[in-house]
Protein backbone atom coordinates (compact mmCIF):
# COMPACT_ATOMS: atom_id res chain seq x y z
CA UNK A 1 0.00 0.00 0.00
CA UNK A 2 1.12 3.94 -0.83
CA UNK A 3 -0.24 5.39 2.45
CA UNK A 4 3.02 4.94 4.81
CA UNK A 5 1.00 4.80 7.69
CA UNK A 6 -0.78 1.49 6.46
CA UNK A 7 2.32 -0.33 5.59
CA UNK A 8 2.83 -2.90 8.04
CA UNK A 9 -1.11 -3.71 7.49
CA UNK A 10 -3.33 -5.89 4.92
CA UNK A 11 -5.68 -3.60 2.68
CA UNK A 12 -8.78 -5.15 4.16
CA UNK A 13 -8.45 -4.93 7.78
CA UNK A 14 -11.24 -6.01 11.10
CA UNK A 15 -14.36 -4.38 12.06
CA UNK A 16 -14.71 -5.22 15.93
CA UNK A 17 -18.28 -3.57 16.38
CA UNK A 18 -19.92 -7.08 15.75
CA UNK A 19 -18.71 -8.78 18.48
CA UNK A 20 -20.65 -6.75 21.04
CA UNK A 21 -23.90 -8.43 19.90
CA UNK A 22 -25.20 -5.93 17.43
CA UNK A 23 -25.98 -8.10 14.55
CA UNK A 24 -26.77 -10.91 17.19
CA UNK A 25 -25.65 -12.89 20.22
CA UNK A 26 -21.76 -13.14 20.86
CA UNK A 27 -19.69 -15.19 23.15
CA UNK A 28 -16.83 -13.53 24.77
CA UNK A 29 -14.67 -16.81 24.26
CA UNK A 30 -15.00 -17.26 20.35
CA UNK A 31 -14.66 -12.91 20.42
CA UNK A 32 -11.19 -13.31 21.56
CA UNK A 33 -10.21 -16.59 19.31
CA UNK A 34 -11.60 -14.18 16.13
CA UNK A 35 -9.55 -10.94 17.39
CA UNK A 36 -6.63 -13.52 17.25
CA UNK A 37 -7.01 -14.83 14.15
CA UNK A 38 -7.50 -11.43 12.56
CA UNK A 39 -4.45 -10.50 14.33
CA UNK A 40 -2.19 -12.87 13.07
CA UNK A 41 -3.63 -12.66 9.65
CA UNK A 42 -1.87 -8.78 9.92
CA UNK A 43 -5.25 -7.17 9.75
CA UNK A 44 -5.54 -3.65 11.44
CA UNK A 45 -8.02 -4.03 14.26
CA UNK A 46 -10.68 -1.59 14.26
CA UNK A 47 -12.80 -0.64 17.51
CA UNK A 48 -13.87 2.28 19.57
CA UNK A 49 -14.57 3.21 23.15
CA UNK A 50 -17.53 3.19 22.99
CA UNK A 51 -18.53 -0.65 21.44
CA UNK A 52 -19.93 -2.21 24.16
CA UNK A 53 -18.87 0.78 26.45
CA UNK A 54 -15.48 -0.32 26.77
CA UNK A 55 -15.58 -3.68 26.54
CA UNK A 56 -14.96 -4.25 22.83
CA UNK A 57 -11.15 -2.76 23.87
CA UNK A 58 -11.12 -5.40 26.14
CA UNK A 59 -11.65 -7.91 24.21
CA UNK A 60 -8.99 -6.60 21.82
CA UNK A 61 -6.48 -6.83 25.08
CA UNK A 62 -7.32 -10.48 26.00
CA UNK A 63 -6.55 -11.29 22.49
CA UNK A 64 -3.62 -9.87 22.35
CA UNK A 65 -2.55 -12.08 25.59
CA UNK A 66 -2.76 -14.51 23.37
CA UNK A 67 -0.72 -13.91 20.62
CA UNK A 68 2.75 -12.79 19.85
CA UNK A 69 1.68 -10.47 17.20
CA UNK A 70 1.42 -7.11 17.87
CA UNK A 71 -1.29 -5.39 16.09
CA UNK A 72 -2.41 -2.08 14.72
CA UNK A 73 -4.94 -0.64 16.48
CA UNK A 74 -7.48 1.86 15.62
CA UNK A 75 -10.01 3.52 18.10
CA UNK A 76 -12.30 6.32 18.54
CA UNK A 77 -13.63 8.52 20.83
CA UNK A 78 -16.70 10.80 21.16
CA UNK A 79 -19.56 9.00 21.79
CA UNK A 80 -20.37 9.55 25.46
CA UNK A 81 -21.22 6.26 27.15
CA UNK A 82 -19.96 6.82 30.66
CA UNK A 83 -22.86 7.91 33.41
CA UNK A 84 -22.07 11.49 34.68
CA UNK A 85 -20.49 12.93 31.47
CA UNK A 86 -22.37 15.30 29.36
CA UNK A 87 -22.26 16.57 25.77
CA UNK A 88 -23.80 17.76 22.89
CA UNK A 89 -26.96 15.75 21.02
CA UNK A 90 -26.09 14.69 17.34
CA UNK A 91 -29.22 13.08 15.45
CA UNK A 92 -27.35 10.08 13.56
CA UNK A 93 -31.02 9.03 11.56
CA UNK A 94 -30.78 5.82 12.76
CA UNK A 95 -33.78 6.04 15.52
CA UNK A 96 -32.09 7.47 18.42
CA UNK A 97 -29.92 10.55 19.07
CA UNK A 98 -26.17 10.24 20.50
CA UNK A 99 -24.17 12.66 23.12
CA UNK A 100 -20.91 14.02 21.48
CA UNK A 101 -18.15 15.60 23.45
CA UNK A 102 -15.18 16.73 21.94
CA UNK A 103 -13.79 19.31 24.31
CA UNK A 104 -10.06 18.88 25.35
CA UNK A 105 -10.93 17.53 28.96
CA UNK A 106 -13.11 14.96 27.72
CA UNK A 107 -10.71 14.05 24.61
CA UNK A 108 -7.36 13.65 27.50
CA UNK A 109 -9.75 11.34 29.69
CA UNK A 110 -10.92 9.36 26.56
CA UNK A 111 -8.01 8.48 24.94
CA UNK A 112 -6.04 7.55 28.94
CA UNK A 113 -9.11 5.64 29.33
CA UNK A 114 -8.54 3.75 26.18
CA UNK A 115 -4.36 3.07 26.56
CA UNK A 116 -5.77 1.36 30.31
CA UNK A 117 -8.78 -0.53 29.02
CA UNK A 118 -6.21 -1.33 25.01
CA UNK A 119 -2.84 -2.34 27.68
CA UNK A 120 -0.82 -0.45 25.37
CA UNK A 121 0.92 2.30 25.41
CA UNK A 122 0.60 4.21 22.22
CA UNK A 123 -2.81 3.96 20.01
CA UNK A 124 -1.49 3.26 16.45
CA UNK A 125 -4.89 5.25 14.82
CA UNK A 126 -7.39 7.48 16.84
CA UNK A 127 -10.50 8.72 15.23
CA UNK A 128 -12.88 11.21 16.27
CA UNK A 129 -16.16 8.84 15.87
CA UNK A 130 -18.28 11.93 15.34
CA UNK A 131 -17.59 15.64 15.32
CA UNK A 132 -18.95 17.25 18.67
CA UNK A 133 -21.46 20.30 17.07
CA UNK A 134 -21.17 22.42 20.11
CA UNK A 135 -17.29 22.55 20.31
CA UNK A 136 -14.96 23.84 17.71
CA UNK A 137 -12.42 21.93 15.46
CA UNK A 138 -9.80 23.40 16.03
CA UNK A 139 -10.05 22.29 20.22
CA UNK A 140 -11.06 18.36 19.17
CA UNK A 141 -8.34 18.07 17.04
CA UNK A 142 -5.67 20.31 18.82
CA UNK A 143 -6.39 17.86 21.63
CA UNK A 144 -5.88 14.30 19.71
CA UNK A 145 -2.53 16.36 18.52
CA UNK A 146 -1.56 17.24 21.91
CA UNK A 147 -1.45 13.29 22.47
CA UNK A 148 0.45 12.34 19.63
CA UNK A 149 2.96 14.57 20.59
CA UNK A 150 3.07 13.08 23.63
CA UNK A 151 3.58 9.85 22.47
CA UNK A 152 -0.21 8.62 23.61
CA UNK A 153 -1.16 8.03 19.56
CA UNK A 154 0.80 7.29 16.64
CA UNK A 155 -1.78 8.81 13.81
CA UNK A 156 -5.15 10.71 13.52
CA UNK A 157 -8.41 10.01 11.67
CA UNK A 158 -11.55 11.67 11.52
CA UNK A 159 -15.12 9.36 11.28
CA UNK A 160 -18.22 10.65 9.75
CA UNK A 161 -17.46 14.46 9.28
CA UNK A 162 -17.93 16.26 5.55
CA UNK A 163 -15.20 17.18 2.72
CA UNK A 164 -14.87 20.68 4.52
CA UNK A 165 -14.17 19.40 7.97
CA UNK A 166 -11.48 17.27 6.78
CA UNK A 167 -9.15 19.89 5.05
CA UNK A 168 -9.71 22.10 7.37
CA UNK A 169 -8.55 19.51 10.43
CA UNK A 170 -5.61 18.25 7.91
CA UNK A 171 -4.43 22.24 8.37
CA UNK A 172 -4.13 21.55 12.46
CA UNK A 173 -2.23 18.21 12.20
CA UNK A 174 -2.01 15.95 9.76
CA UNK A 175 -4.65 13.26 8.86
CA UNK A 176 -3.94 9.80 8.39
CA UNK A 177 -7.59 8.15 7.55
CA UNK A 178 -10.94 9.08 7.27
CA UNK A 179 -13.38 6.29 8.19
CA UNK A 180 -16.56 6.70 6.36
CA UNK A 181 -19.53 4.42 5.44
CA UNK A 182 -18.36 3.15 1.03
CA UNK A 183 -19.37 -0.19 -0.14
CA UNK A 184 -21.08 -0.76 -3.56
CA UNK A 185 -24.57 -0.80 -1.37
CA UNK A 186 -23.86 3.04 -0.61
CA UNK A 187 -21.07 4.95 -2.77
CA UNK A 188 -21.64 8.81 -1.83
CA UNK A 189 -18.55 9.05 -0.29
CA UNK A 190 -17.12 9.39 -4.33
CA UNK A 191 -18.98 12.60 -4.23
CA UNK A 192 -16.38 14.78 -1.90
CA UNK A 193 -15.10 12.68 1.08
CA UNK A 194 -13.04 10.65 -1.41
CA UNK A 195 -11.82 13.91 -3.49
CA UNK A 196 -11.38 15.63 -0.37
CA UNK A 197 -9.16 12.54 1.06
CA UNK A 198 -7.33 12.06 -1.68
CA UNK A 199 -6.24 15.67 -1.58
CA UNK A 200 -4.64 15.60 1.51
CA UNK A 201 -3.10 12.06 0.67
CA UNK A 202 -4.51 10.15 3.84
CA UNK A 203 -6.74 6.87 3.65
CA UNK A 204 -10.10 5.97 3.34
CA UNK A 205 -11.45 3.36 6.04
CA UNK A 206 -14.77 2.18 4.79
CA UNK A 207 -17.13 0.80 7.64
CA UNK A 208 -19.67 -1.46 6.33
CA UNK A 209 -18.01 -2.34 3.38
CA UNK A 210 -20.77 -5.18 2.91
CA UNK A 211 -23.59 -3.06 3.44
CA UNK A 212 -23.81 -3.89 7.01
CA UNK A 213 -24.14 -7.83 5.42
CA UNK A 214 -26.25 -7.03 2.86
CA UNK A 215 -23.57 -7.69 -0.15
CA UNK A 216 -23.10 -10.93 1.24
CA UNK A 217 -26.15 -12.41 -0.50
CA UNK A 218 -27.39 -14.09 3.00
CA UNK A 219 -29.40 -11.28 4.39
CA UNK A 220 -33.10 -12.36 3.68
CA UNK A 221 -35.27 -10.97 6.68
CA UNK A 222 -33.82 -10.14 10.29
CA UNK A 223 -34.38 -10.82 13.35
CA UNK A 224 -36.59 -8.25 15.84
CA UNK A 225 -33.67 -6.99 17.84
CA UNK A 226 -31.41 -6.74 14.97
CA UNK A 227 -30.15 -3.19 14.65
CA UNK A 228 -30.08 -3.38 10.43
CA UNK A 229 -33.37 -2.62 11.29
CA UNK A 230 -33.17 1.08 11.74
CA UNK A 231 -31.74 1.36 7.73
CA UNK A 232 -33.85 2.44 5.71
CA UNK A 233 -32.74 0.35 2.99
CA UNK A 234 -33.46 -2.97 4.71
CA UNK A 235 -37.10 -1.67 5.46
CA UNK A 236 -40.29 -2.58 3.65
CA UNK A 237 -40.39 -2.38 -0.13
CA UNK A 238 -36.76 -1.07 -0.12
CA UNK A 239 -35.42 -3.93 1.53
CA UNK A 240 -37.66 -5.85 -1.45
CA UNK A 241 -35.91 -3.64 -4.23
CA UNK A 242 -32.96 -3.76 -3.14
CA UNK A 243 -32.81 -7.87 -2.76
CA UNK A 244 -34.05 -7.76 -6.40
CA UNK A 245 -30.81 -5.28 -7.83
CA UNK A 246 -28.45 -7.51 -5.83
CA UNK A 247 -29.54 -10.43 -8.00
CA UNK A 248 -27.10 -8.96 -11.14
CA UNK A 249 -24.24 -8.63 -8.59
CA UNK A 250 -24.30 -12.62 -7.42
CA UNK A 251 -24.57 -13.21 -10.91
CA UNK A 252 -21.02 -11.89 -11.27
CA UNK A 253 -19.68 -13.29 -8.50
CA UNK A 254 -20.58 -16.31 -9.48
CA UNK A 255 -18.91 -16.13 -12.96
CA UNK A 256 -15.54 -15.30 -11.23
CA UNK A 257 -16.55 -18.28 -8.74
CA UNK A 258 -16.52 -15.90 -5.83
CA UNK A 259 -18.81 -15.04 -3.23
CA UNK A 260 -20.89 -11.92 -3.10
CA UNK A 261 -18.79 -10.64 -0.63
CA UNK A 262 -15.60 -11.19 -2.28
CA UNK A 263 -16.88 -9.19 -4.94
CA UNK A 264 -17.43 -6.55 -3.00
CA UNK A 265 -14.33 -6.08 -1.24
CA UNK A 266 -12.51 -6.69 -4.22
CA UNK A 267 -14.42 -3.73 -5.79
CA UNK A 268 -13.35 -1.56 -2.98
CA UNK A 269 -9.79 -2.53 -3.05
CA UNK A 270 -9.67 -1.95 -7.27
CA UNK A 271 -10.98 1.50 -6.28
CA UNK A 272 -7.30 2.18 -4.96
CA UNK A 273 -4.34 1.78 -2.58
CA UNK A 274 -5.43 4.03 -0.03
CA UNK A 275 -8.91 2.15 0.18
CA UNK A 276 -9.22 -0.26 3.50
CA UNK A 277 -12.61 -1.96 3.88
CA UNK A 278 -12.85 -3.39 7.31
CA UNK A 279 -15.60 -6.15 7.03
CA UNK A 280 -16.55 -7.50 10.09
CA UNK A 281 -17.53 -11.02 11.54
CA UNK A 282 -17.51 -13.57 14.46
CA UNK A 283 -15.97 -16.49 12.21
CA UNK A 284 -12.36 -17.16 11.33
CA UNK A 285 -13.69 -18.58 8.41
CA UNK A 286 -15.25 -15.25 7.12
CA UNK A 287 -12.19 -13.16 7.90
CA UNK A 288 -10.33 -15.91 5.49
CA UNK A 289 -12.96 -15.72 2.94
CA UNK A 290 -12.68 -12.03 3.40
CA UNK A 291 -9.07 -11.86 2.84
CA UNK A 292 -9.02 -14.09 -0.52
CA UNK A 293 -10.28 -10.74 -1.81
CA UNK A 294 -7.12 -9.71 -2.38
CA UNK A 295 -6.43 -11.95 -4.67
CA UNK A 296 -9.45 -11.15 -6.89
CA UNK A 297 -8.33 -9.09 -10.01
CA UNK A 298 -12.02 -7.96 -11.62
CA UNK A 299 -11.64 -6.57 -15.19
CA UNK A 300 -12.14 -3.20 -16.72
CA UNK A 301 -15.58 -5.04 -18.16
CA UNK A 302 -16.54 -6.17 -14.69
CA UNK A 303 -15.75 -2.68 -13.05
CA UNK A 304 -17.93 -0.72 -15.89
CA UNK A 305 -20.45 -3.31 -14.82
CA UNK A 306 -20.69 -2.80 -11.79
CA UNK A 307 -20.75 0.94 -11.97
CA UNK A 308 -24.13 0.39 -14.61
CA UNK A 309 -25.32 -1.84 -11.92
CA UNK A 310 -25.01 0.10 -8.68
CA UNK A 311 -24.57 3.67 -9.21
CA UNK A 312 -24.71 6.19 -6.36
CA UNK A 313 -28.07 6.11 -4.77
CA UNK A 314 -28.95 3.28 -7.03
CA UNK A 315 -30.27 1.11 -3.75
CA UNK A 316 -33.35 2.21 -2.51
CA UNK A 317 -33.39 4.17 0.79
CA UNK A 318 -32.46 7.09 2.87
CA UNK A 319 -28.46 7.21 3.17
CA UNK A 320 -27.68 7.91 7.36
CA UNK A 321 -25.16 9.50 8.98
């Protein structure tokens, strides 16, 4: 990969999210035999602080008492989950609001809080997981500075912000990644969060790469408690279209004797070097099928294809934040 920061890392790296039960039950056991696995397969390991309120970074630290491999990690801050801390009410679209706080104070405690819960001593990647509204830029990102010069994290990302926010954080200290929701399911981020990344030469970390499952072809109805169900394009007759569309994109998969999946990861990593889908799941055998991506070379023919196929906005259904 071109972006030095990613060097010592696969191009499709490890969603941790799952494992806290939001797609369904998880055992804390099998949680830490996946982290491993991922680990060793020299995927980055992404999390935050506030998966599971803490307990999706220690997960990560149990796993890593079990291997000899030290990974990359990347966390985020922002989302207040702690009783007793305040912050500023963001409307994400997805059926309930969140509390933001990105004020120095909060950003110090966060990111101590995460070296304790992580057992390491320097945070390879830390992301702002949303923008706080109420406090300016320039003191969120000053702050995650302040703590890579003192050695507390090696890079900074931003997740979720616009093509605006991002140059003008890049001007305050360099950014390393942008995590933002790109899969073939939802592509806006071509319009300026790619443009806007590329610009400043950083990466683009695409969560739900898979269309939170969708482009994996096995996502037929869920289950009541299931939180897919606050997208609006797995609800009603969008959910219906949009099973219909996906039809053409098996179609190819099967003709290059792939999964659905594979497809489209490998269509994210042909969109460039500085592209890092990280899928996640709660079977070894899914990160390996996930990896094999990387071997998949699609074709110019394929690629035009696809882009007929699944445009921007070409799935039915409110995009969310």
């Amino acid at each position: 990969m071109s972006i030095s920061n990613f060097a010592s890392i696969k191009q499709i790296g490890y969603g941790a999210m799952g494992l806290e039960g939001y797609y369904g039950d998880s055992d804390d056991a099998a949680a830490v035999a996946t982290l491993v696995h991922a680990i060793e397969q020299g995927m980055m390991i992404d999390t935050a602080d506030a998966y599971g309120a803490g307990h999706n970074e220690d997960l990560i630290k149990q796993a890593m008492a079990k291997t000899k491999v030290k990974p990359y990690i990347a966390t985020k801050f922002g989302i207040v989950f702690e009783e007793g801390q305040s912050g500023s009410q963001l409307d994400t679209g997805w059926g309930f609001p969140l509390t933001i706080n990105g004020t120095k104070e909060y950003v110090a405690r966060a990111i101590d809080n995460s070296l304790e819960r992580l057992g390491v001593e320097q945070i390879d990647l830390l992301y702002a997981h949303y923008l706080d509204p109420n406090t300016p830029l320039e003191e969120t990102v000053g702050a995650m500075a302040d703590a890579v010069r003192a050695g507390k994290v090696k890079a900074i990302g931003l997740s979720n912000v616009t093509a605006e926010q991002v140059l003008k954080a890049n001007e305050i200290h360099p950014i390393a990644a942008v995590q933002y929701e790109y899969s073939l399911f939802r592509r806006e981020a071509e319009l300026e969060i790619l443009p806007a990344v590329n610009q400043i030469g950083a990466a683009v970390v695409c969560w739900s790469p898979l269309g939170a499952g969708f482009l994996t072809g096995k996502v037929e109805k869920l289950d009541e408690n299931d939180f897919r169900n606050n997208n609006p394009k797995m609800q009603g007759e969008n959910f219906t279209n949009n099973l219909a569309r996906l039809e053409a994109i098996k179609a190819i998969a099967a003709e290059y004797c792939i999964t659905p999946a594979q497809l489209a990861l490998a269509w994210l990593v042909a969109q460039g070097d500085s592209i890092i889908p990280i899928p996640g799941s709660r079977k070894t055998t899914r990160i390996d099928e996930n990896l094999g991506s990387l071997s998949v070379e699609l074709s110019a023919q394929t690629l035009a294809k696809l882009d007929v196929l699944a445009p921007i906005g070409a799935f039915a259904g409110a995009t969310l934040v």
